[in-house]
C-alpha atoms as a PDB file:
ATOM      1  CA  UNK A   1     107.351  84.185 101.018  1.00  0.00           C
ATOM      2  CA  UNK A   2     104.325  86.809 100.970  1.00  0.00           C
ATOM      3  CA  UNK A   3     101.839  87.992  98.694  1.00  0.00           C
ATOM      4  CA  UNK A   4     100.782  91.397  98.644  1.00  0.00           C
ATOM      5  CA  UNK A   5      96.813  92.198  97.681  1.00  0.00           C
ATOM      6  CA  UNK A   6      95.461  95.902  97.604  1.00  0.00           C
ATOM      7  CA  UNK A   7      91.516  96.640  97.640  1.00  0.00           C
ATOM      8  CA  UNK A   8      89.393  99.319  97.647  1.00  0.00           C
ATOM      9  CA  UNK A   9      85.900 100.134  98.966  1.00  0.00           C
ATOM     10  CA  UNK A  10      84.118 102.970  99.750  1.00  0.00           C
ATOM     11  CA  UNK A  11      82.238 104.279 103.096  1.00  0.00           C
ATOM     12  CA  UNK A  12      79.202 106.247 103.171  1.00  0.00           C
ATOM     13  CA  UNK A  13      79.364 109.560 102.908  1.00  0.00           C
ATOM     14  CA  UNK A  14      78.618 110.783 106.698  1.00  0.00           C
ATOM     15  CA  UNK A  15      80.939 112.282 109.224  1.00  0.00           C
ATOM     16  CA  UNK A  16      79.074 109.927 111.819  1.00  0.00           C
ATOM     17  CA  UNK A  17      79.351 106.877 110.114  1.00  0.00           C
ATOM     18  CA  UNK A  18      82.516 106.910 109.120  1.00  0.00           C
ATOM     19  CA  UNK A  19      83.306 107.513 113.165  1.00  0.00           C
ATOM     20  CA  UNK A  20      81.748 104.738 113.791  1.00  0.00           C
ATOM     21  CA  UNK A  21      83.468 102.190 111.495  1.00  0.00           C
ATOM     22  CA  UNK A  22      86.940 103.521 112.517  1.00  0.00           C
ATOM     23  CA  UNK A  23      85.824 102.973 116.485  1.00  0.00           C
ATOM     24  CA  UNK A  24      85.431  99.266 115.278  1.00  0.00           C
ATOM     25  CA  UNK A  25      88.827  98.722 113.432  1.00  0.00           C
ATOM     26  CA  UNK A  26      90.655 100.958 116.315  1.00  0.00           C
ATOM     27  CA  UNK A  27      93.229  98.946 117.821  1.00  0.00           C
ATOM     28  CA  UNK A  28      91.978  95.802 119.976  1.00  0.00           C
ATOM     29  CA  UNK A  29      88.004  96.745 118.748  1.00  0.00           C
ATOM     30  CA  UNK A  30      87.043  94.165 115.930  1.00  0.00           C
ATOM     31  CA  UNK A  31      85.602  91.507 117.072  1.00  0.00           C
ATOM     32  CA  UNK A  32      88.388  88.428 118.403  1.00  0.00           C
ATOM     33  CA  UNK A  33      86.383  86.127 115.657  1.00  0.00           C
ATOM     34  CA  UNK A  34      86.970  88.505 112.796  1.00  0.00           C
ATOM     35  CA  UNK A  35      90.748  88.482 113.464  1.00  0.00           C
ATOM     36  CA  UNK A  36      91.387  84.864 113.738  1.00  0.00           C
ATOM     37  CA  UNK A  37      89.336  83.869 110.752  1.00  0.00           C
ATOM     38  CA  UNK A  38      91.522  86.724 109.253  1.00  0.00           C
ATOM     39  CA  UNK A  39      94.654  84.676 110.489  1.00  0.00           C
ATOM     40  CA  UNK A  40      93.326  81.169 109.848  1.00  0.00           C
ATOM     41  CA  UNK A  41      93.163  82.533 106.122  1.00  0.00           C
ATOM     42  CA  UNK A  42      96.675  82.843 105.624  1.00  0.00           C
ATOM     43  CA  UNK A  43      96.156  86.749 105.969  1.00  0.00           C
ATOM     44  CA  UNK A  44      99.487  88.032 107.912  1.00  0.00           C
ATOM     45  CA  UNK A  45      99.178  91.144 107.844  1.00  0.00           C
ATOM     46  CA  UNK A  46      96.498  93.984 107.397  1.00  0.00           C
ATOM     47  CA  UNK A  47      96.193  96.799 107.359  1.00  0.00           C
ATOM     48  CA  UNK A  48      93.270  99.891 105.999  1.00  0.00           C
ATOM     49  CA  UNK A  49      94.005 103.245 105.165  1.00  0.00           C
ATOM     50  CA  UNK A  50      90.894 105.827 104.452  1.00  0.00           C
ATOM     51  CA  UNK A  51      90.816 108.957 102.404  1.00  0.00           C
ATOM     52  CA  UNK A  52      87.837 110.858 102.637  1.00  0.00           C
ATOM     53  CA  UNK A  53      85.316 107.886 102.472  1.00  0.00           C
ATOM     54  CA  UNK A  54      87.698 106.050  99.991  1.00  0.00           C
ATOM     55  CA  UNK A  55      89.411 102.726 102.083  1.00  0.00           C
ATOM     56  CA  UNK A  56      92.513 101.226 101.164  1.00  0.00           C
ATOM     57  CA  UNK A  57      93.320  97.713 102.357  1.00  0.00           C
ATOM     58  CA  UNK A  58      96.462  96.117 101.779  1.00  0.00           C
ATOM     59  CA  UNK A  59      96.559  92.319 102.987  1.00  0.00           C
ATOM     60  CA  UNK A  60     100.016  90.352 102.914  1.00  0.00           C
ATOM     61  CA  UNK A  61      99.193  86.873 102.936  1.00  0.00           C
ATOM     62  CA  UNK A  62     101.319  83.519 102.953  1.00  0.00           C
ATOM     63  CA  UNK A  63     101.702  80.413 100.538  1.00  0.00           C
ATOM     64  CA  UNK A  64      98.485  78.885 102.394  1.00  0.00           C
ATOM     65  CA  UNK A  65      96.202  81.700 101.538  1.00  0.00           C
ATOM     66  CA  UNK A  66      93.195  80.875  98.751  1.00  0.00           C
ATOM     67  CA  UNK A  67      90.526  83.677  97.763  1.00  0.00           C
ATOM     68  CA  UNK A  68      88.116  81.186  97.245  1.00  0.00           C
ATOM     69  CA  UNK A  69      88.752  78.985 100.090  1.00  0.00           C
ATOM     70  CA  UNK A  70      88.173  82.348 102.672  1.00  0.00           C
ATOM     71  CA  UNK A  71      85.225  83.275 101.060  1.00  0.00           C
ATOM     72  CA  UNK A  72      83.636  79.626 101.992  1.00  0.00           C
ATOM     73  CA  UNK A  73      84.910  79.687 105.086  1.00  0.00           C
ATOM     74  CA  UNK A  74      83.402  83.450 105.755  1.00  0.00           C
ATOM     75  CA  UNK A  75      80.274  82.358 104.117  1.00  0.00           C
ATOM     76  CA  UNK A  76      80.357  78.870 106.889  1.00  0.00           C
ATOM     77  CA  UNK A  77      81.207  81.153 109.766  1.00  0.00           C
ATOM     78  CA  UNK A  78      78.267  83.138 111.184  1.00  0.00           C
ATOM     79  CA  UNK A  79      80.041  85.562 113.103  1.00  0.00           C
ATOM     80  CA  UNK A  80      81.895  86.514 110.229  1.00  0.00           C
ATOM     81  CA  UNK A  81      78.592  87.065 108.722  1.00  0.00           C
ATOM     82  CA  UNK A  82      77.294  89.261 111.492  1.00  0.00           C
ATOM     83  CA  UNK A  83      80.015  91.434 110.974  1.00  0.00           C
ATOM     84  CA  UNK A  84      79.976  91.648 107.247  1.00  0.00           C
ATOM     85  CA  UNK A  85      76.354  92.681 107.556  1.00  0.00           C
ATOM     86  CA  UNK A  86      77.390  95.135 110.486  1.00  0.00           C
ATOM     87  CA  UNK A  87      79.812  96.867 108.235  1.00  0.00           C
ATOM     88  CA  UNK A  88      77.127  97.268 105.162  1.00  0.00           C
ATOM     89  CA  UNK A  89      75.646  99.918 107.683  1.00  0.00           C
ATOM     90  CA  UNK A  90      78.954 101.936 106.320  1.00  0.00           C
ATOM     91  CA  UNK A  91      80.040 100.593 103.291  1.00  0.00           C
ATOM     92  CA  UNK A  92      78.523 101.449  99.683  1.00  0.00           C
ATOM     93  CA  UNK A  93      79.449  99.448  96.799  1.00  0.00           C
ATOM     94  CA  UNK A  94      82.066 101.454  94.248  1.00  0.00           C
ATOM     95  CA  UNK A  95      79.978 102.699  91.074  1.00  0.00           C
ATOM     96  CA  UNK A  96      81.676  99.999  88.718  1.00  0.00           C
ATOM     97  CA  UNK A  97      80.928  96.973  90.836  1.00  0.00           C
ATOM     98  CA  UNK A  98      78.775  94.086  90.709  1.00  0.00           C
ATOM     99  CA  UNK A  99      75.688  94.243  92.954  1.00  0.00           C
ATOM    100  CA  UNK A 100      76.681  92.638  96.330  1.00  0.00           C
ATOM    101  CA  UNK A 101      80.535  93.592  96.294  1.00  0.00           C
ATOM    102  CA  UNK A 102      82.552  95.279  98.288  1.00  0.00           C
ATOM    103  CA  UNK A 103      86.329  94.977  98.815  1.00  0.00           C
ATOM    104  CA  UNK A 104      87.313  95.484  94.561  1.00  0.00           C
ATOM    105  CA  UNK A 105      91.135  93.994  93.864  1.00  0.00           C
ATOM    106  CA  UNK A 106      93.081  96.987  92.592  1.00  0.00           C
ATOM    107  CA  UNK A 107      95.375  96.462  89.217  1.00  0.00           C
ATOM    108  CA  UNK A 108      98.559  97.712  89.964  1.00  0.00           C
ATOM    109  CA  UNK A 109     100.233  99.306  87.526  1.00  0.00           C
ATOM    110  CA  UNK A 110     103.177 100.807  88.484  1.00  0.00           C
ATOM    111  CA  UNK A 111     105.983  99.184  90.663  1.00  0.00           C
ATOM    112  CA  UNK A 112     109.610 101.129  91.474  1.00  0.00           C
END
């Protein structure tokens, strides 16, 4: 059985930058480390969807995934941490966050 989590987080506004980030997610780009610490999370499936320079990510993860276990093991893993300071180049903080985040859980609110 999965679990479904949807986040949000905004890009920069610039045509260029926002290029840029997509040529990194494109298919087979991000970095082999990235993906496997992704999978070693529990994470089975991913995906990001962008509107304007609004993202959408929408993670389906199994019984073995823990939020706070993949942030340690992000915060233990240097690679990961090159790449989460990569992306900062193109990703702004939403105006109701704490300083420092990025990815914000969304509520859901309606289900059919």
């Amino acid at each position: 059985m999965t679990k479904r989590y949807c986040y949000a987080c905004d890009l920069k506004e610039d045509a260029k930058l926002i290029a840029e980030y997509k040529a990194y997610h494109a298919e087979g780009k991000a970095w082999p480390e990235i993906t496997k610490s992704i999978k070693d999370a529990g994470i089975v499936d991913m995906q990001i969807y962008l509107t304007g320079n609004r993202m959408f990510m929408i993670m389906e993860v199994d019984e073995t995934f823990d939020a706070e276990k993949k942030a340690k093991m992000d915060a233990d893993n240097t690679r990961v941490q090159e790449w989460e300071n990569l992306m900062w180049n193109y990703q702004q903080e939403l105006p109701w966050t704490k300083d420092g985040e990025k990815w914000i859980e969304l509520e859901q609110i309606f289900q059919l």
